[in-house]
C-alpha atoms as a PDB file:
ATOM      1  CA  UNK A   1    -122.354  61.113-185.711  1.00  0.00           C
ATOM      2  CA  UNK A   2    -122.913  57.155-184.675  1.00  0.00           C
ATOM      3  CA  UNK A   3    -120.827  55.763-182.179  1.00  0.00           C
ATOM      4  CA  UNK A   4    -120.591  52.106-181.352  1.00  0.00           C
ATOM      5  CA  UNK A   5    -120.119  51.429-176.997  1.00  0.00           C
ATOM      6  CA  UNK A   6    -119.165  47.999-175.905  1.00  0.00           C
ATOM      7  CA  UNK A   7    -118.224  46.665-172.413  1.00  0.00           C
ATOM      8  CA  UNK A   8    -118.530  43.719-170.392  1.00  0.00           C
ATOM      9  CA  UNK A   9    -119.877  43.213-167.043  1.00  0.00           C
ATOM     10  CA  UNK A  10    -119.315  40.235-164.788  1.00  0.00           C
ATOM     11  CA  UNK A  11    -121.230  40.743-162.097  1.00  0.00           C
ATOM     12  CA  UNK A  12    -124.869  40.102-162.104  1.00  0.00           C
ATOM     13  CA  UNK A  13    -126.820  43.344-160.206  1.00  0.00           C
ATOM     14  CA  UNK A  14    -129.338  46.024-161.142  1.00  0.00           C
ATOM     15  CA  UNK A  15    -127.258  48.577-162.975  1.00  0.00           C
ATOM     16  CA  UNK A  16    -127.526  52.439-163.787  1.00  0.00           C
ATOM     17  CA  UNK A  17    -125.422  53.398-167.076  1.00  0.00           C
ATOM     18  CA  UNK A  18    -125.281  56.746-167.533  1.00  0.00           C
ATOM     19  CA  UNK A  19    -124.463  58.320-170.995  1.00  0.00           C
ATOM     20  CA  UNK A  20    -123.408  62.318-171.576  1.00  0.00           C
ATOM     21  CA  UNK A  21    -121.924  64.167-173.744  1.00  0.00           C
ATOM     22  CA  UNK A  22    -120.559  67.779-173.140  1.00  0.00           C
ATOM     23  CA  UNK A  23    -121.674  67.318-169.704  1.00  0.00           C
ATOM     24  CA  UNK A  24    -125.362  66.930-170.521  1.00  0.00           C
ATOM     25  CA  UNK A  25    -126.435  63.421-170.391  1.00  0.00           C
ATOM     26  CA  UNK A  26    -128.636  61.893-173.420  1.00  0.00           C
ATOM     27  CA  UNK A  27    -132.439  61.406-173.609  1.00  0.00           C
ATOM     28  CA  UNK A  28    -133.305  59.417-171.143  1.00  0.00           C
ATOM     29  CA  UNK A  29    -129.942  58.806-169.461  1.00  0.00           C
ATOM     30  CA  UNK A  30    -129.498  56.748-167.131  1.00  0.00           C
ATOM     31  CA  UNK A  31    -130.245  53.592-168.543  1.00  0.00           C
ATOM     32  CA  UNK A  32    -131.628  50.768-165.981  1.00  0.00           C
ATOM     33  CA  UNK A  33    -130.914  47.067-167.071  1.00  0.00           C
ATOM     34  CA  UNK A  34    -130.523  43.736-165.587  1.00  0.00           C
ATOM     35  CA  UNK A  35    -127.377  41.661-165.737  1.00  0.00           C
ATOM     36  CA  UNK A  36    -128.493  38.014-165.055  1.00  0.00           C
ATOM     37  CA  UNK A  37    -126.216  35.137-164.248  1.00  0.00           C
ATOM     38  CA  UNK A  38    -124.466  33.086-166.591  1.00  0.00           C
ATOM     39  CA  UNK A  39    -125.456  28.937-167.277  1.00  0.00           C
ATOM     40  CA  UNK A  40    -123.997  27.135-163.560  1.00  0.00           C
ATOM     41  CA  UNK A  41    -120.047  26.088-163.796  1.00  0.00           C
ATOM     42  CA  UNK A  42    -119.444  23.114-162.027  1.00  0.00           C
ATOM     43  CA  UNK A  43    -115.908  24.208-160.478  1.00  0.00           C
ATOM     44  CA  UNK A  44    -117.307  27.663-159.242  1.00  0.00           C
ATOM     45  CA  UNK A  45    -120.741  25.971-156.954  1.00  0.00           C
ATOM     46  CA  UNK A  46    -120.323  25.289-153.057  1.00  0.00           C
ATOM     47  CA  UNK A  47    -121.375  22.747-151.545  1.00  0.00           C
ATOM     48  CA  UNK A  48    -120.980  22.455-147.404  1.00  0.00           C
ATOM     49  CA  UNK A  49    -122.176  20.627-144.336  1.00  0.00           C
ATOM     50  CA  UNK A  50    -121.485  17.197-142.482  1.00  0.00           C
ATOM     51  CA  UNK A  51    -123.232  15.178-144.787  1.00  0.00           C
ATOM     52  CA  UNK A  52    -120.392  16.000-147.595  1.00  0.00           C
ATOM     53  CA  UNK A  53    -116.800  15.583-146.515  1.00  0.00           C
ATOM     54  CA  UNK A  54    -113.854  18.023-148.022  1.00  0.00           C
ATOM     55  CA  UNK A  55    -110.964  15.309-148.018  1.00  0.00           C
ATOM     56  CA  UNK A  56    -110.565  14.992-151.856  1.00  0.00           C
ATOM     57  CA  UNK A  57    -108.267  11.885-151.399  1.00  0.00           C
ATOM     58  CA  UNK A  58    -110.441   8.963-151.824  1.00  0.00           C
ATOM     59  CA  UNK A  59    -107.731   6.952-151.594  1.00  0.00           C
ATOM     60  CA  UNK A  60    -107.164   7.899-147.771  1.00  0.00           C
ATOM     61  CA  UNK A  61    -110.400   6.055-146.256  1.00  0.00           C
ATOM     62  CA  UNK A  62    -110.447   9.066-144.119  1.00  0.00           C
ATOM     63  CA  UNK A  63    -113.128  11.914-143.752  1.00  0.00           C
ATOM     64  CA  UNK A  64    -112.865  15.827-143.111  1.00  0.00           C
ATOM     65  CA  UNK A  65    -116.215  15.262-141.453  1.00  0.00           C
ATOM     66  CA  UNK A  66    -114.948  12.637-138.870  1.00  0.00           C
ATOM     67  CA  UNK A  67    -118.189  11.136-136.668  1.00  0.00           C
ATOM     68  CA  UNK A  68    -120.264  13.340-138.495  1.00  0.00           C
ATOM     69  CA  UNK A  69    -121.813  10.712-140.498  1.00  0.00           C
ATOM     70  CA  UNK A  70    -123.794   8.027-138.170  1.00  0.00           C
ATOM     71  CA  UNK A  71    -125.739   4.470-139.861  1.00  0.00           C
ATOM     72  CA  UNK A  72    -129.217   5.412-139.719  1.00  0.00           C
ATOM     73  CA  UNK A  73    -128.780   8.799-138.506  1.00  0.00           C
ATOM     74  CA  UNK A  74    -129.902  11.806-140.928  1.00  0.00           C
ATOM     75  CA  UNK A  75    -127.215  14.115-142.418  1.00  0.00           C
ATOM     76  CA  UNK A  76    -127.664  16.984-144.609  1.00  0.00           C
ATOM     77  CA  UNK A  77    -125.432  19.179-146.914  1.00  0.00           C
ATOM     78  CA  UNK A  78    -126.259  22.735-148.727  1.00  0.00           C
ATOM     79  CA  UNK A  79    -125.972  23.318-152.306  1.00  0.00           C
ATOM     80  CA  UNK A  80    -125.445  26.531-154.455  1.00  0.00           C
ATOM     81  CA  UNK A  81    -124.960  27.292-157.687  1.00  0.00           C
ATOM     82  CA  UNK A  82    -122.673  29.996-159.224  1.00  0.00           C
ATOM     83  CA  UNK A  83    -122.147  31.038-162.656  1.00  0.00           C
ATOM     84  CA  UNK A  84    -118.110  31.081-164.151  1.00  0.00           C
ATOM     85  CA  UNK A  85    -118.142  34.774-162.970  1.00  0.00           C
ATOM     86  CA  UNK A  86    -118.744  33.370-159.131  1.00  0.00           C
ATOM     87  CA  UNK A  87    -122.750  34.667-159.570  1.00  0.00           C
ATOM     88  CA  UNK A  88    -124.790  33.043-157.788  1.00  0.00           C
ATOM     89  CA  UNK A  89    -127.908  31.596-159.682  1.00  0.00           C
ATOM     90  CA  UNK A  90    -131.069  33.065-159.124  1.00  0.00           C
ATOM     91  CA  UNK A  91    -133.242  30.234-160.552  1.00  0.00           C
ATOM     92  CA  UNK A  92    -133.228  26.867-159.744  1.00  0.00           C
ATOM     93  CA  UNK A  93    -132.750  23.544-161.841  1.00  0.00           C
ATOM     94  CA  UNK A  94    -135.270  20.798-162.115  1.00  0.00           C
ATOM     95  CA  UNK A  95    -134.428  18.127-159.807  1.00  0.00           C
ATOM     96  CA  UNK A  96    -134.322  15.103-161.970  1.00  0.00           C
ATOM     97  CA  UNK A  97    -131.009  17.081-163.460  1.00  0.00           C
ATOM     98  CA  UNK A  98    -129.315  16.157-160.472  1.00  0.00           C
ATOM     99  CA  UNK A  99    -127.718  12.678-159.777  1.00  0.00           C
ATOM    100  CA  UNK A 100    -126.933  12.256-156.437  1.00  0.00           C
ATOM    101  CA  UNK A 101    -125.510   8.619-155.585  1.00  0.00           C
ATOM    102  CA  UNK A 102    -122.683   6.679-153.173  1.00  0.00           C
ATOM    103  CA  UNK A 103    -119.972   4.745-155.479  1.00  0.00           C
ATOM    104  CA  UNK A 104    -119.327   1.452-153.958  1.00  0.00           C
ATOM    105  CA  UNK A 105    -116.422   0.976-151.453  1.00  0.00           C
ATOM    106  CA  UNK A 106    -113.278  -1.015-152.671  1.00  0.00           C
ATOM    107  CA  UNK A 107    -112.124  -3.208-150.579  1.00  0.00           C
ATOM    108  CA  UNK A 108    -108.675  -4.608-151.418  1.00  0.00           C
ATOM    109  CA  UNK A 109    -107.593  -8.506-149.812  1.00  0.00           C
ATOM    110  CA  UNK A 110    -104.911 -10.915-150.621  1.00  0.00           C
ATOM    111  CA  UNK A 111    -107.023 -13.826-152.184  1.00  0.00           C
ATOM    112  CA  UNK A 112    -104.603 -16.997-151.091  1.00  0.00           C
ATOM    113  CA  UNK A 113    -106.091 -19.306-153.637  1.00  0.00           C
ATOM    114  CA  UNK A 114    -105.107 -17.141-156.624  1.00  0.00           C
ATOM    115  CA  UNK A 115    -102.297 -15.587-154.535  1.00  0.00           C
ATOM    116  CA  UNK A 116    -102.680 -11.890-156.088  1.00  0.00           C
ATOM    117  CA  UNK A 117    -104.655  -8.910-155.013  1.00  0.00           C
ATOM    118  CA  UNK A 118    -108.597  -8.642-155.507  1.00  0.00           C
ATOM    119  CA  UNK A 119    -110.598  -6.137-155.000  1.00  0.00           C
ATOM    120  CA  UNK A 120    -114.278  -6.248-153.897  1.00  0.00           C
ATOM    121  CA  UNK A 121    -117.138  -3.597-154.221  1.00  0.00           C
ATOM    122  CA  UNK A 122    -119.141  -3.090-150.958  1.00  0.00           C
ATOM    123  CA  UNK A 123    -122.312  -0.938-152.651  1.00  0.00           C
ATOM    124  CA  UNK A 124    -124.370   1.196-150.593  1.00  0.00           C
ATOM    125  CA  UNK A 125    -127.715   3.752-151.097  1.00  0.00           C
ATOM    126  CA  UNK A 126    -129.676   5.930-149.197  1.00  0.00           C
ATOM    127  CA  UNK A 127    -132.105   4.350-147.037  1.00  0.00           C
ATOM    128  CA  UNK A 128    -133.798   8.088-147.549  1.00  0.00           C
ATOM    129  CA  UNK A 129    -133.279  10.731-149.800  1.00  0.00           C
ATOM    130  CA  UNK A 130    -134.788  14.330-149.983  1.00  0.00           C
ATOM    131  CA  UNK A 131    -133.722  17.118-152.107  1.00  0.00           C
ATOM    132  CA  UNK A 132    -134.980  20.511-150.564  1.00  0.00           C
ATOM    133  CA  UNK A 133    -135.119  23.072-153.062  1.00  0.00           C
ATOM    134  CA  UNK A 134    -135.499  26.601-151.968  1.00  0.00           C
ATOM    135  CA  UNK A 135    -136.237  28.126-155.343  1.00  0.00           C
ATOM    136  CA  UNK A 136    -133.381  30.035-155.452  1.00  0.00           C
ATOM    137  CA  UNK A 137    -130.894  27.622-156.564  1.00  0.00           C
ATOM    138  CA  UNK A 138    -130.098  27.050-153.179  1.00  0.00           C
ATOM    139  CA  UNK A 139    -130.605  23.626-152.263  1.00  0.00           C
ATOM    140  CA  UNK A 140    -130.535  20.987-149.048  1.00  0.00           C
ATOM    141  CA  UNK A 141    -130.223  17.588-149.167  1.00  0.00           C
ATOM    142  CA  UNK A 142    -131.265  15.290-146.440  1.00  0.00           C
ATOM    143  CA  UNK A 143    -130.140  11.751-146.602  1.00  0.00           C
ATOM    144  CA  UNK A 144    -129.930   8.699-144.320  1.00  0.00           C
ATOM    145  CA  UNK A 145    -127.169   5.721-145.104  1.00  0.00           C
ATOM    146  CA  UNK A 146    -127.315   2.634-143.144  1.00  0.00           C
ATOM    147  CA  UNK A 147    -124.224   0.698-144.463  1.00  0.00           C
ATOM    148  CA  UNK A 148    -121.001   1.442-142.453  1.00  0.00           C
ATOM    149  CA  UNK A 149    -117.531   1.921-144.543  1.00  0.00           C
ATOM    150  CA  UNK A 150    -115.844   5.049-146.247  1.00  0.00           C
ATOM    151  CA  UNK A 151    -117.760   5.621-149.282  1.00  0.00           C
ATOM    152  CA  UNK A 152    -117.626   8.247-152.331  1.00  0.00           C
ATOM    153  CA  UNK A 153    -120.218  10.510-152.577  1.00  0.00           C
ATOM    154  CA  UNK A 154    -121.022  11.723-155.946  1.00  0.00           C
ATOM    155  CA  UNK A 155    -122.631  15.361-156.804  1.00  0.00           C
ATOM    156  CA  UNK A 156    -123.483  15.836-160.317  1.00  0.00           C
ATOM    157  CA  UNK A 157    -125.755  18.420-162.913  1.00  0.00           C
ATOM    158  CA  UNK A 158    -126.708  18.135-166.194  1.00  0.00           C
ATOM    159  CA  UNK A 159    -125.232  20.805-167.833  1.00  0.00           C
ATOM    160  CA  UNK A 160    -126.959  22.533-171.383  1.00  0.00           C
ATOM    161  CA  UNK A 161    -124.993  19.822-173.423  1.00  0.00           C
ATOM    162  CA  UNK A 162    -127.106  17.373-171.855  1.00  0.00           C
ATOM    163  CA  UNK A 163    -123.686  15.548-169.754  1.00  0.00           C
ATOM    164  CA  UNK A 164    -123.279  15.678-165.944  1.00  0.00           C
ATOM    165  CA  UNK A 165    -120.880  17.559-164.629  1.00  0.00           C
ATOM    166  CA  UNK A 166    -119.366  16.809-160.933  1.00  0.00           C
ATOM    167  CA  UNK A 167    -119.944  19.597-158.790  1.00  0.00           C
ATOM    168  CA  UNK A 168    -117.760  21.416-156.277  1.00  0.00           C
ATOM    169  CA  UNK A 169    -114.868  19.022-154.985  1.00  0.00           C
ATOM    170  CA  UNK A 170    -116.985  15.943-155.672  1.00  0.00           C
ATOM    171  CA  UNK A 171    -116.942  13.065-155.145  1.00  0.00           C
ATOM    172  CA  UNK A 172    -116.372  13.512-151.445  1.00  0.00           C
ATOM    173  CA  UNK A 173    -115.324  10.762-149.002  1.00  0.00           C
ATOM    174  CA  UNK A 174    -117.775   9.767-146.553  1.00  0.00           C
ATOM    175  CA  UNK A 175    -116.893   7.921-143.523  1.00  0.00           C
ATOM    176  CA  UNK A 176    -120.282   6.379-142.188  1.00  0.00           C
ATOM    177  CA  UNK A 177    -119.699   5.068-138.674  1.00  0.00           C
ATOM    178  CA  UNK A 178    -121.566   2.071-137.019  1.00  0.00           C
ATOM    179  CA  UNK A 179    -124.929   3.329-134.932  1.00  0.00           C
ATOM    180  CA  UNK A 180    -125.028   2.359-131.161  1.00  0.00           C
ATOM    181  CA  UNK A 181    -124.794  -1.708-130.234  1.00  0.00           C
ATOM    182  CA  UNK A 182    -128.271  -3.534-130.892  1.00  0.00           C
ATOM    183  CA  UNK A 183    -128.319  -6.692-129.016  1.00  0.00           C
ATOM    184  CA  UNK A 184    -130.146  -8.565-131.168  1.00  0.00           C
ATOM    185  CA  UNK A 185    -128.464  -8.236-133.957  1.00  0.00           C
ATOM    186  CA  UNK A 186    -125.378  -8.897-131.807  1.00  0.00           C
ATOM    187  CA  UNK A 187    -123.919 -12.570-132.215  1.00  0.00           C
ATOM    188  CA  UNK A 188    -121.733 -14.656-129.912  1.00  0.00           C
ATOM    189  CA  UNK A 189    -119.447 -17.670-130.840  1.00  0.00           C
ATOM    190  CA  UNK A 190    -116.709 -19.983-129.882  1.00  0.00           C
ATOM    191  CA  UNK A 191    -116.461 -23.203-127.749  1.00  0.00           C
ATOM    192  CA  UNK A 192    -117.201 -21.858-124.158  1.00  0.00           C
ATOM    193  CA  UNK A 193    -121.135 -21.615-125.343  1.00  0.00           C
ATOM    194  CA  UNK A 194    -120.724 -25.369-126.571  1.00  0.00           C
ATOM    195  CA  UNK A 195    -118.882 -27.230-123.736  1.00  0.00           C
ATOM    196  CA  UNK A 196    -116.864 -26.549-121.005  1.00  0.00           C
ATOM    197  CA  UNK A 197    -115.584 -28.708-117.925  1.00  0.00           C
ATOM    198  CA  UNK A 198    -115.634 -27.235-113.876  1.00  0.00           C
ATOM    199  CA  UNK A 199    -112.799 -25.591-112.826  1.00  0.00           C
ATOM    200  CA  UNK A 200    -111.511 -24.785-116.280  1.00  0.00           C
ATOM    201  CA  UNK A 201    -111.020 -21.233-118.302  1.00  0.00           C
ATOM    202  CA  UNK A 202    -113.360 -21.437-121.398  1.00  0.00           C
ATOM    203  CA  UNK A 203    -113.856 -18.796-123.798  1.00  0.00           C
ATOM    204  CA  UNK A 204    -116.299 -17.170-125.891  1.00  0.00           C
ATOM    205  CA  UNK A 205    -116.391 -14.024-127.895  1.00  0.00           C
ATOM    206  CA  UNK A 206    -119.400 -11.866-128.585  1.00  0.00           C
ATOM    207  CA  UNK A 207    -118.883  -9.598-131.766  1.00  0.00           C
ATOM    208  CA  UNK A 208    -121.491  -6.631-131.314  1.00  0.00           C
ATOM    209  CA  UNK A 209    -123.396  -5.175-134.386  1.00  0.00           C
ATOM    210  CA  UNK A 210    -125.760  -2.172-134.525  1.00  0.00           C
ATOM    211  CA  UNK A 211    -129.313  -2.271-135.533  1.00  0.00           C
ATOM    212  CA  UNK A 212    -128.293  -2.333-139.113  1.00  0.00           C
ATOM    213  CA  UNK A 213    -126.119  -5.156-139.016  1.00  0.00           C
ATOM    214  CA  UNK A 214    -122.819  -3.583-139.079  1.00  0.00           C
ATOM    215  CA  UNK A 215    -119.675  -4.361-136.615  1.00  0.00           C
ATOM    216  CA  UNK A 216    -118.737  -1.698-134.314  1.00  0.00           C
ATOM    217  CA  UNK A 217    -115.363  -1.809-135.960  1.00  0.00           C
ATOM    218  CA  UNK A 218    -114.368   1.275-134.056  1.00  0.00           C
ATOM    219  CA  UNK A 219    -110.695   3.384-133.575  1.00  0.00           C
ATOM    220  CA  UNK A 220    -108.510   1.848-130.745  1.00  0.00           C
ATOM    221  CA  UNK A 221    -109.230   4.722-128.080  1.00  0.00           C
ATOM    222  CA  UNK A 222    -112.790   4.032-128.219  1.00  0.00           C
ATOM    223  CA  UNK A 223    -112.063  -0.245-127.655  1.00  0.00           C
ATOM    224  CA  UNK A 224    -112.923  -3.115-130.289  1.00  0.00           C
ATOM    225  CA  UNK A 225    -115.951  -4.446-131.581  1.00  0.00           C
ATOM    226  CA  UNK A 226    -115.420  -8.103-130.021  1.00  0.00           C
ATOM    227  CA  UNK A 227    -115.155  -8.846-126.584  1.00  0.00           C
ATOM    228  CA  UNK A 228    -113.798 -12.089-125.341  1.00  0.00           C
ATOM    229  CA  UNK A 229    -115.044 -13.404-121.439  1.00  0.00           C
ATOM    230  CA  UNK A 230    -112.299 -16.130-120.025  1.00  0.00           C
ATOM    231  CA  UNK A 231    -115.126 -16.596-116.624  1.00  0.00           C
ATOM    232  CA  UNK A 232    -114.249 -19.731-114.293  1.00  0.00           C
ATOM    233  CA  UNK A 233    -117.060 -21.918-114.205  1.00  0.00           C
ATOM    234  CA  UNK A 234    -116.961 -23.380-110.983  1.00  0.00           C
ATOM    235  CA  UNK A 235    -120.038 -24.824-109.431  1.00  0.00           C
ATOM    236  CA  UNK A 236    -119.777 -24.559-106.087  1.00  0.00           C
ATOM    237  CA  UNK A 237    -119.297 -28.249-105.295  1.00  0.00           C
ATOM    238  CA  UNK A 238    -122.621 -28.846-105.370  1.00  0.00           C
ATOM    239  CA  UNK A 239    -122.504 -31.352-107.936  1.00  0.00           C
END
C-alpha cells in the first residue's frame, strides 16, 4: 500500500530519519536531510554589550549600562539573529537592511512666557559607525557618540514584507556621559573676572566642558560641573 508521513521539526540540525517496516528498514533508509532556519523574528534575536543598554523604560533617563557609554569613546554591541523556533541564522542579511540610528532626547521645561510645558528635541548621531558582519548572521557594531544626554537607541531589520521590524528589546536607553574636562573648551564667567576692589570677596565661576563641548553635568558623589573661587584679592600694600 501508500502511506502518507508528516511531522514537523523545529530545530534546525543535520538529521537521520530512519524508516522500517517489520523490522527491516526501507531502501535506502536512513534518510539524511537538512533542516534550515526559518526567515529572522524580531522578538526571538539577542542583542548584548555596553554599547546597548537593557533598561526598556525610556521614560527613566537611566541606563542598565551605567558609565559604560563615554562622548567620544568607542562602544560596541553584538547582534544575532534567530528564527521564531529560537534557530539561530546561518546566513547573514545585507547591511543596508539594517537601520541603526539614536532618536532625539526630549527634554521637558516650563516655558514662563506661554506658562505650559514644552518639550525640546536634543538630536544626536554617530560621529562613527561600523557594522562588522561575521557572515554568519552574527554581527558587531562599533560606534562612537559625542553628544552627552540619555538617548534611545534604535535596532531595526527589514523583514520579507519589506517593513522594519525593532529588534530584541529595542530601542534601548543610552546614557552617554561627558568625556574628561578639556580646558579649552572650558568657559569662565561672572563679575570677579570684570572688576573687583582690594580687600574684598569677588567671585567667579568656571563651568568645565569636555572636548566635545558638553558640561560635566555629573552625579553628586562625583562633585558638579561648575566651580565657584570666592579668593581675597589683597595686594600686599604695595599699591
Amino acid at each position: 500500500g501508500r502511506y502518507t508521513v508528516t511531522y514537523n521539526v523545529t530545530r534546525a540540525g543535520l538529521y537521520s530519519l530512519a524508516v522500517s517496516h517489520g523490522g527491516l528498514g526501507l531502501h535506502k533508509s536512513p534518510y539524511n536531510f537538512l533542516i534550515k532556519p526559518d526567515v529572522f523574528d524580531p522578538s526571538t534575536c539577542v542583542i548584548t554589550g555596553t554599547g546597548a543598554s537593557k533598561d526598556k523604560n525610556l521614560l527613566s533617563g537611566t541606563s542598565g549600562y551605567k558609565s559604560a557609554v563615554i562622548a567620544g569613546k568607542f562602544v560596541n554591541f553584538d547582534l544575532r539573529l534567530r528564527d521564531k523556533y529560537w534557530n539561530y541564522l546561518w546566513v547573514s542579511r545585507p547591511e543596508n537592511e539594517f537601520s541603526i540610528f539614536f532618536e532625539p532626547m526630549q527634554v521637558r521645561y516650563f516655558d514662563t512666557a506661554l506658562r505650559a510645558e514644552s518639550v525640546y528635541s536634543w538630536p544626536a548621531e554617530f560621529r562613527n559607525y561600523t557594522l562588522h558582519d561575521n557572515g554568519d548572521a552574527n554581527y558587531r557594531i562599533d560606534y562612537i557618540i559625542t553628544t552627552a544626554g540619555n538617548f534611545p537607541l534604535k535596532v531595526r531589520l527589514r523583514d520579507p514584507s519589506g517593513a522594519s521590524k525593532d529588534l530584541d528589546k529595542s530601542p534601548y536607553m543610552i546614557t552617554v556621559r561627558p568625556d574628561k574636562v578639556h580646558v579649552p573648551s572650558s568657559t569662565a564667567y561672572g563679575k570677579g573676572l570684570q572688576t573687583c576692589g582690594a580687600g574684598l570677596v569677588c567671585s567667579f565661576a568656571i563651568e568645565t566642558r569636555d572636548l566635545y563641548g558638553n558640561r560635566r553635568v555629573l552625579p553628586p558623589d562625583e562633585g558638579p560641573y561648575c566651580h565657584t573661587w570666592n579668593p581675597n584679592v589683597n595686594n600686599g600694600g604695595s599699591g
